[in-house]
C-alpha atoms as a PDB file:
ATOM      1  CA  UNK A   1     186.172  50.027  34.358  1.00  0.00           C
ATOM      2  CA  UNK A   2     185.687  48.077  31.228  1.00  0.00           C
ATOM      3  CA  UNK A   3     181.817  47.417  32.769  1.00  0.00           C
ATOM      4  CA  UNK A   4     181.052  50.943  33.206  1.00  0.00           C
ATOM      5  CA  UNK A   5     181.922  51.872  29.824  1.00  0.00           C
ATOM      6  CA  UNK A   6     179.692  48.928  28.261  1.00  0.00           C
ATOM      7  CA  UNK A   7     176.574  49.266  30.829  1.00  0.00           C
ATOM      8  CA  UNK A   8     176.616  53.772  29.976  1.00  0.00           C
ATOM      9  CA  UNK A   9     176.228  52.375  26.278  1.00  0.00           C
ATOM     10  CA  UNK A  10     173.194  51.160  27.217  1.00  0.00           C
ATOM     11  CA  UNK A  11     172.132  54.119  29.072  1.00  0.00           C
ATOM     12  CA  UNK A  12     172.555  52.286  32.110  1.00  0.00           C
ATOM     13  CA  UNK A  13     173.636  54.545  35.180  1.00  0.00           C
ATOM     14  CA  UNK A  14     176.710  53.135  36.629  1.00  0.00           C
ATOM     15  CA  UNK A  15     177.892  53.101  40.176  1.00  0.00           C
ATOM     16  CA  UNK A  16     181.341  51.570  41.057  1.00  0.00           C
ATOM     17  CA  UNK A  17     182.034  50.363  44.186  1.00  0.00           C
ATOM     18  CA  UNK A  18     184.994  48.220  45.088  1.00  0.00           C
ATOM     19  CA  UNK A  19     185.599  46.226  48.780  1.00  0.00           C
ATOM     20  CA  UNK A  20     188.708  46.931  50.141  1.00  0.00           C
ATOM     21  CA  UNK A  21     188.228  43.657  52.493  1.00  0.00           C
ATOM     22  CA  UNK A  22     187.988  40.214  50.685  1.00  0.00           C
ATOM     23  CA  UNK A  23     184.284  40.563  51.860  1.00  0.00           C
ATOM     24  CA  UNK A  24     184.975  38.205  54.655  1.00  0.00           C
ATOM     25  CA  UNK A  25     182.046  40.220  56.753  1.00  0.00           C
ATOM     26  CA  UNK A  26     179.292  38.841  55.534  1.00  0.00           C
ATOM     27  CA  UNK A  27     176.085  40.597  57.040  1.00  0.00           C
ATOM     28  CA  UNK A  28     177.961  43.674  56.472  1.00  0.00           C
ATOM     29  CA  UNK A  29     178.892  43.170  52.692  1.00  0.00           C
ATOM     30  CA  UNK A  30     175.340  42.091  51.946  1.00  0.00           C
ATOM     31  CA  UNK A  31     173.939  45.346  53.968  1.00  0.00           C
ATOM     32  CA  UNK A  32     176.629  47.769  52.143  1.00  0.00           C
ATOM     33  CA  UNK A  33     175.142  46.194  48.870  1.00  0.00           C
ATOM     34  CA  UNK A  34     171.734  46.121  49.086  1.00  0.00           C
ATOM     35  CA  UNK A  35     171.989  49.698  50.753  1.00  0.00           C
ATOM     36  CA  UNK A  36     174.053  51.355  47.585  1.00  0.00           C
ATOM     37  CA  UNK A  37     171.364  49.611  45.355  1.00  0.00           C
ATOM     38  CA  UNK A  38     168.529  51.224  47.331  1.00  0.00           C
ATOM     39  CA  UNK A  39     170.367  54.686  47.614  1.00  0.00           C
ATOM     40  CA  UNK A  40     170.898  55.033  44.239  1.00  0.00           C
ATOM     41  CA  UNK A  41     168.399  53.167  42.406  1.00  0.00           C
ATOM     42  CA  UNK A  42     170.363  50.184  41.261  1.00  0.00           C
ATOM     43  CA  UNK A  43     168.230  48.197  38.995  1.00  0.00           C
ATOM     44  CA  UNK A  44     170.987  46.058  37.462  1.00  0.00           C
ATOM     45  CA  UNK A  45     173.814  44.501  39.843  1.00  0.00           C
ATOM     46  CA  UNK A  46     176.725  43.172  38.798  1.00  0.00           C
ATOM     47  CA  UNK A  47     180.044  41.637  40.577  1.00  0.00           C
ATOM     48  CA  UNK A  48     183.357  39.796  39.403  1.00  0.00           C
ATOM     49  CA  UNK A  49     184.701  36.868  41.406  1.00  0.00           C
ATOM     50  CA  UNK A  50     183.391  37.097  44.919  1.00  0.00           C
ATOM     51  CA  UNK A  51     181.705  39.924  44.038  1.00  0.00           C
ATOM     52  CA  UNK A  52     179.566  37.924  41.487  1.00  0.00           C
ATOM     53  CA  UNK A  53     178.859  35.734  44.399  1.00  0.00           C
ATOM     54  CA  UNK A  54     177.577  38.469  46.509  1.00  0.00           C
ATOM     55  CA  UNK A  55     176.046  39.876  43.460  1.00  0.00           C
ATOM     56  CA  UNK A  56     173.796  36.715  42.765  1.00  0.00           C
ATOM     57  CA  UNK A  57     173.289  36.755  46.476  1.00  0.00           C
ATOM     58  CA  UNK A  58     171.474  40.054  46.377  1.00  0.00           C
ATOM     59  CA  UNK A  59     168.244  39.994  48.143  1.00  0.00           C
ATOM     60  CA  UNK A  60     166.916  42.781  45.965  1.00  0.00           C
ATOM     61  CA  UNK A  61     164.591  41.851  43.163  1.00  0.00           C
ATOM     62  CA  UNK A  62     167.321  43.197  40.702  1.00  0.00           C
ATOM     63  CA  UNK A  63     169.005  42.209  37.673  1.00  0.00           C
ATOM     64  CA  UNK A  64     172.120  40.227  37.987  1.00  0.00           C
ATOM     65  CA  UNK A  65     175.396  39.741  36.367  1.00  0.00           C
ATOM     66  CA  UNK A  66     178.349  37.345  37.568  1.00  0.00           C
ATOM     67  CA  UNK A  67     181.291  37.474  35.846  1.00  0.00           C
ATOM     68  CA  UNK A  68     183.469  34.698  36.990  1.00  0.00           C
ATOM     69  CA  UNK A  69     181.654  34.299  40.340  1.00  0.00           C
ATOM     70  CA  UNK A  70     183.049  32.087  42.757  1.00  0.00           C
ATOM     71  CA  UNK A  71     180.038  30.199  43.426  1.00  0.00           C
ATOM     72  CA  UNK A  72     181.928  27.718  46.113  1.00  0.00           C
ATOM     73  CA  UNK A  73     183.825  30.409  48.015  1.00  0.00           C
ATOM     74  CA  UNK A  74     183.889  28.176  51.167  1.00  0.00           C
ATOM     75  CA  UNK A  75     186.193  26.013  49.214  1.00  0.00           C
ATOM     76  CA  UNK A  76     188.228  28.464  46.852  1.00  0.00           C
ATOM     77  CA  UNK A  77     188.912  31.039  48.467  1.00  0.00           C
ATOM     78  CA  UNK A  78     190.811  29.596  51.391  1.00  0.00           C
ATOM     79  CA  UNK A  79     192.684  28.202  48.442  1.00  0.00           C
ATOM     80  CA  UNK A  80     193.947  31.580  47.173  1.00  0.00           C
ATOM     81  CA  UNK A  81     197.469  32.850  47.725  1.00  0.00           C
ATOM     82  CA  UNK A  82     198.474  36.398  49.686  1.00  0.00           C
ATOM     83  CA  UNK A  83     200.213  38.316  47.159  1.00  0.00           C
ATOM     84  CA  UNK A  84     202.729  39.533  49.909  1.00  0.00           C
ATOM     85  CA  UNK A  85     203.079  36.747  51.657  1.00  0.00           C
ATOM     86  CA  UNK A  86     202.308  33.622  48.965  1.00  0.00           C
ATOM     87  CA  UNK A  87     201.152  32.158  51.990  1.00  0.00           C
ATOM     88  CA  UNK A  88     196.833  31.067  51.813  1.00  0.00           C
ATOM     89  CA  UNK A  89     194.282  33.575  52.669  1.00  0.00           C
ATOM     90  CA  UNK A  90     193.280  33.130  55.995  1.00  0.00           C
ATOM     91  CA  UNK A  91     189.493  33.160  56.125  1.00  0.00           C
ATOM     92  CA  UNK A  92     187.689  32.747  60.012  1.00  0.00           C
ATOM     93  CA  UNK A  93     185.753  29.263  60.161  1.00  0.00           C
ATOM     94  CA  UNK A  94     182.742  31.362  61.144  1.00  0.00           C
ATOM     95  CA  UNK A  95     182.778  33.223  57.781  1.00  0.00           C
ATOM     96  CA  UNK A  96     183.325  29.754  55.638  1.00  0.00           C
ATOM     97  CA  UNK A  97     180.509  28.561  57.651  1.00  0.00           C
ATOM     98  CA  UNK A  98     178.089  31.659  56.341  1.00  0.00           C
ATOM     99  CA  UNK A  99     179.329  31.431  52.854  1.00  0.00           C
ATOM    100  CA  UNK A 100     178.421  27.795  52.922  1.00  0.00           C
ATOM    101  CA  UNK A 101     174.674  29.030  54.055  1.00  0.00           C
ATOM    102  CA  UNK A 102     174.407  31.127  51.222  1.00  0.00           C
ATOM    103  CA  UNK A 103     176.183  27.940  48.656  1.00  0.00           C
ATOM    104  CA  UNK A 104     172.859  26.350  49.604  1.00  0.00           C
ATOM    105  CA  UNK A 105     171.112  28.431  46.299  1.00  0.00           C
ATOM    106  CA  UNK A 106     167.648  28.994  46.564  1.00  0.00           C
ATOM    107  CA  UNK A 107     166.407  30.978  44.420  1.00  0.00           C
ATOM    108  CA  UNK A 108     168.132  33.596  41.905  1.00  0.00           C
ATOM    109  CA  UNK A 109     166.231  35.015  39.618  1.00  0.00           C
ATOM    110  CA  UNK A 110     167.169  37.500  37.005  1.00  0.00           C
ATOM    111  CA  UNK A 111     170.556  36.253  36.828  1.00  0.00           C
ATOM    112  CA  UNK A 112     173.786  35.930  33.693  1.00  0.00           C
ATOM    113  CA  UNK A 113     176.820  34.374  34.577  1.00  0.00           C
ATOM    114  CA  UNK A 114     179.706  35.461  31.805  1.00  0.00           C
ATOM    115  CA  UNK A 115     182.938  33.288  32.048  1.00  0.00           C
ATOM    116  CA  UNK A 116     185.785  33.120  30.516  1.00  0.00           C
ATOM    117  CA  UNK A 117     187.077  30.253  28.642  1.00  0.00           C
ATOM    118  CA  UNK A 118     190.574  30.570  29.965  1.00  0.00           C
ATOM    119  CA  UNK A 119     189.616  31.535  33.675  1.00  0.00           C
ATOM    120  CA  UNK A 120     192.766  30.168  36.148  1.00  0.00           C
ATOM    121  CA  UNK A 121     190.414  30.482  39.065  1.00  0.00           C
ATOM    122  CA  UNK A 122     187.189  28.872  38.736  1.00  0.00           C
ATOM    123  CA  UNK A 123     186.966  27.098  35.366  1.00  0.00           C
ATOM    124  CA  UNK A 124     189.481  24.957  35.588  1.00  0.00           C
ATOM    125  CA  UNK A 125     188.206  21.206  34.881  1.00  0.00           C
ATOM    126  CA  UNK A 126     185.190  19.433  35.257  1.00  0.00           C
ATOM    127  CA  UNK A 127     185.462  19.160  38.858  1.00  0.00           C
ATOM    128  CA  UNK A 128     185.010  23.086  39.799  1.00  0.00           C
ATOM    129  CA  UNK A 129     183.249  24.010  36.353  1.00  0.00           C
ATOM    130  CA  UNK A 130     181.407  27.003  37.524  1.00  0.00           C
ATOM    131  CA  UNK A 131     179.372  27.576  34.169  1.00  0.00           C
ATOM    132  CA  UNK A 132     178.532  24.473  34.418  1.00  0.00           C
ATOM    133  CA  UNK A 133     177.260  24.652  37.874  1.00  0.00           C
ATOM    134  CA  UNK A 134     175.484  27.913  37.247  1.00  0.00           C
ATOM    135  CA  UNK A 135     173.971  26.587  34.116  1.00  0.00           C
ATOM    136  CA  UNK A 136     172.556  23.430  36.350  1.00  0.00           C
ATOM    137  CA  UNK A 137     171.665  25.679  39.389  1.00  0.00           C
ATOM    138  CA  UNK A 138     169.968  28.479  37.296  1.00  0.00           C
ATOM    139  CA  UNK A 139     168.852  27.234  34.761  1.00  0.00           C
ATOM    140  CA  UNK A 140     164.943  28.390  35.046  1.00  0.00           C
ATOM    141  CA  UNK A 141     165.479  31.738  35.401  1.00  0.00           C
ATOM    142  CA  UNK A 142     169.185  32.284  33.991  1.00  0.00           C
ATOM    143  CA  UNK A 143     171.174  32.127  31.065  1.00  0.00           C
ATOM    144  CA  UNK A 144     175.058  31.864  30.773  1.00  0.00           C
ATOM    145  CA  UNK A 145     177.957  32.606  28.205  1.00  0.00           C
ATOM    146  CA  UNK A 146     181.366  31.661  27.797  1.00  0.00           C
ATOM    147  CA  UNK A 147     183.897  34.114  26.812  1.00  0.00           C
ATOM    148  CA  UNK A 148     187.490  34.452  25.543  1.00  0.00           C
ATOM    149  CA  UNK A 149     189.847  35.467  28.653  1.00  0.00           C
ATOM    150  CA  UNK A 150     191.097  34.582  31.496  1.00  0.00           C
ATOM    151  CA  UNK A 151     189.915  35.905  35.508  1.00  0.00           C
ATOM    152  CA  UNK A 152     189.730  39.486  34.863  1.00  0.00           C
ATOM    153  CA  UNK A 153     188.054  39.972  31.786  1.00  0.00           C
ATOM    154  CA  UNK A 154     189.521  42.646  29.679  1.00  0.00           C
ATOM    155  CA  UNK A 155     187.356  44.890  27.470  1.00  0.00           C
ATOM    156  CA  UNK A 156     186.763  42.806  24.421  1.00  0.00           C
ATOM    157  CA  UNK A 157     186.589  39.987  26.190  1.00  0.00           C
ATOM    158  CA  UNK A 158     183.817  41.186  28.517  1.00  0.00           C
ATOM    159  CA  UNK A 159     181.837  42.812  25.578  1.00  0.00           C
ATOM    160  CA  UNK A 160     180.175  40.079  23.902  1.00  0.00           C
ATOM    161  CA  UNK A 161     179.357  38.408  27.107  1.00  0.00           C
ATOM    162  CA  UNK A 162     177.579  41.798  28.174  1.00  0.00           C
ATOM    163  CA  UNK A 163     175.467  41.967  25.186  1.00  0.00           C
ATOM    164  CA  UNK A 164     174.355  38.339  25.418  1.00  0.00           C
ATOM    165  CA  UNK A 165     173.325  39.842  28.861  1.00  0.00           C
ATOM    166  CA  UNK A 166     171.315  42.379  27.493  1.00  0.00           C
ATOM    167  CA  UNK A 167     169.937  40.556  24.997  1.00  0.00           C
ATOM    168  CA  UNK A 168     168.950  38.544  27.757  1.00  0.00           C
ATOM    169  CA  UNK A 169     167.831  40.973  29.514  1.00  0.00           C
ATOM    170  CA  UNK A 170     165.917  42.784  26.764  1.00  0.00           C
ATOM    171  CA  UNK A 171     167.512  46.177  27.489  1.00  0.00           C
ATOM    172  CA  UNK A 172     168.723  47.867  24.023  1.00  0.00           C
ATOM    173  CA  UNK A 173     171.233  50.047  23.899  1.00  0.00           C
ATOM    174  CA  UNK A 174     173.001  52.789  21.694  1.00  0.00           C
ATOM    175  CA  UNK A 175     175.793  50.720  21.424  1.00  0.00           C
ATOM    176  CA  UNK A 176     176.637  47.890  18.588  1.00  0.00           C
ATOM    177  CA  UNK A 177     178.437  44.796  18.927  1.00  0.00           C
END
């Protein structure tokens, strides 16, 4: 909960929520989201991984943070391993082809991608450069940082990429760098 602990600093109300499916039901994911931020007044969203996806996919006029998104998850996820079985994911063509709606990008405003310099997922090369992407895809509206650390960003890792979103942002905090 490294995110909590940094967004409270900035007085920022936190409200964890974790998918226990690989959000492979689209509709419903976006609903569940954009329901949680209405509920309980979510004026900042952010996500990891797919999560960051869904996060910058937010139809709410809300701040964003991805954090390693997966902005290509019609092509990378498919690619990941089951832990149990080290066999790939399997992911229904249907849900690749909705995922590959919402890889069109329109329009995200508000957004900060942080990723990490070492990330074994989705920054590996020039081909699936996701800062890069972002960067190119966002870039009126958005800003981006690159961090130490690999997929999961641990606490100091995380931290200055959260206060470049802040600064961003322009949203102080009682908290120093």
């Amino acid at each position: 909960m490294a995110l909590k602990s940094l967004a409270e600093g900035f007085g920022i109300n936190v409200l964890t929520h974790q998918f226990r499916e690989l959000h492979t039901n689209v509709e419903k994911t976006q609903g569940e989201i954009e329901r949680l931020c209405r509920d309980n007044d979510i004026r900042i969203i952010a996500g990891a991984s797919l999560g960051g996806f869904y996060a910058l996919q937010c139809r709410l006029p809300l701040k964003k943070i991805a954090i390693n998104p997966c902005l290509l998850p019609s092509a990378e996820i498919p690619l990941l391993k089951n832990f149990d079985t080290g066999e790939n994911v399997f992911v229904p063509e249907s849900v690749i082809e909705k995922w590959r709606e919402l890889e069109r990008w329109l329009v995200v405003p508000n957004a900060f991608g942080i990723f990490g310099r070492q990330d074994d997922l989705f920054h590996n090369g020039a081909e699936r450069n996701f800062k890069s992407m972002f960067d190119s895809l966002f870039k009126e509206s958005s800003a981006s940082v690159l961090v130490n650390g690999k997929h999961s960003l641990e606490l100091d890792e995380l931290r200055p990429g959260f206060f470049a979103a802040m600064e961003h942002f322009k949203i102080e905090g009682r908290v120093q760098n």
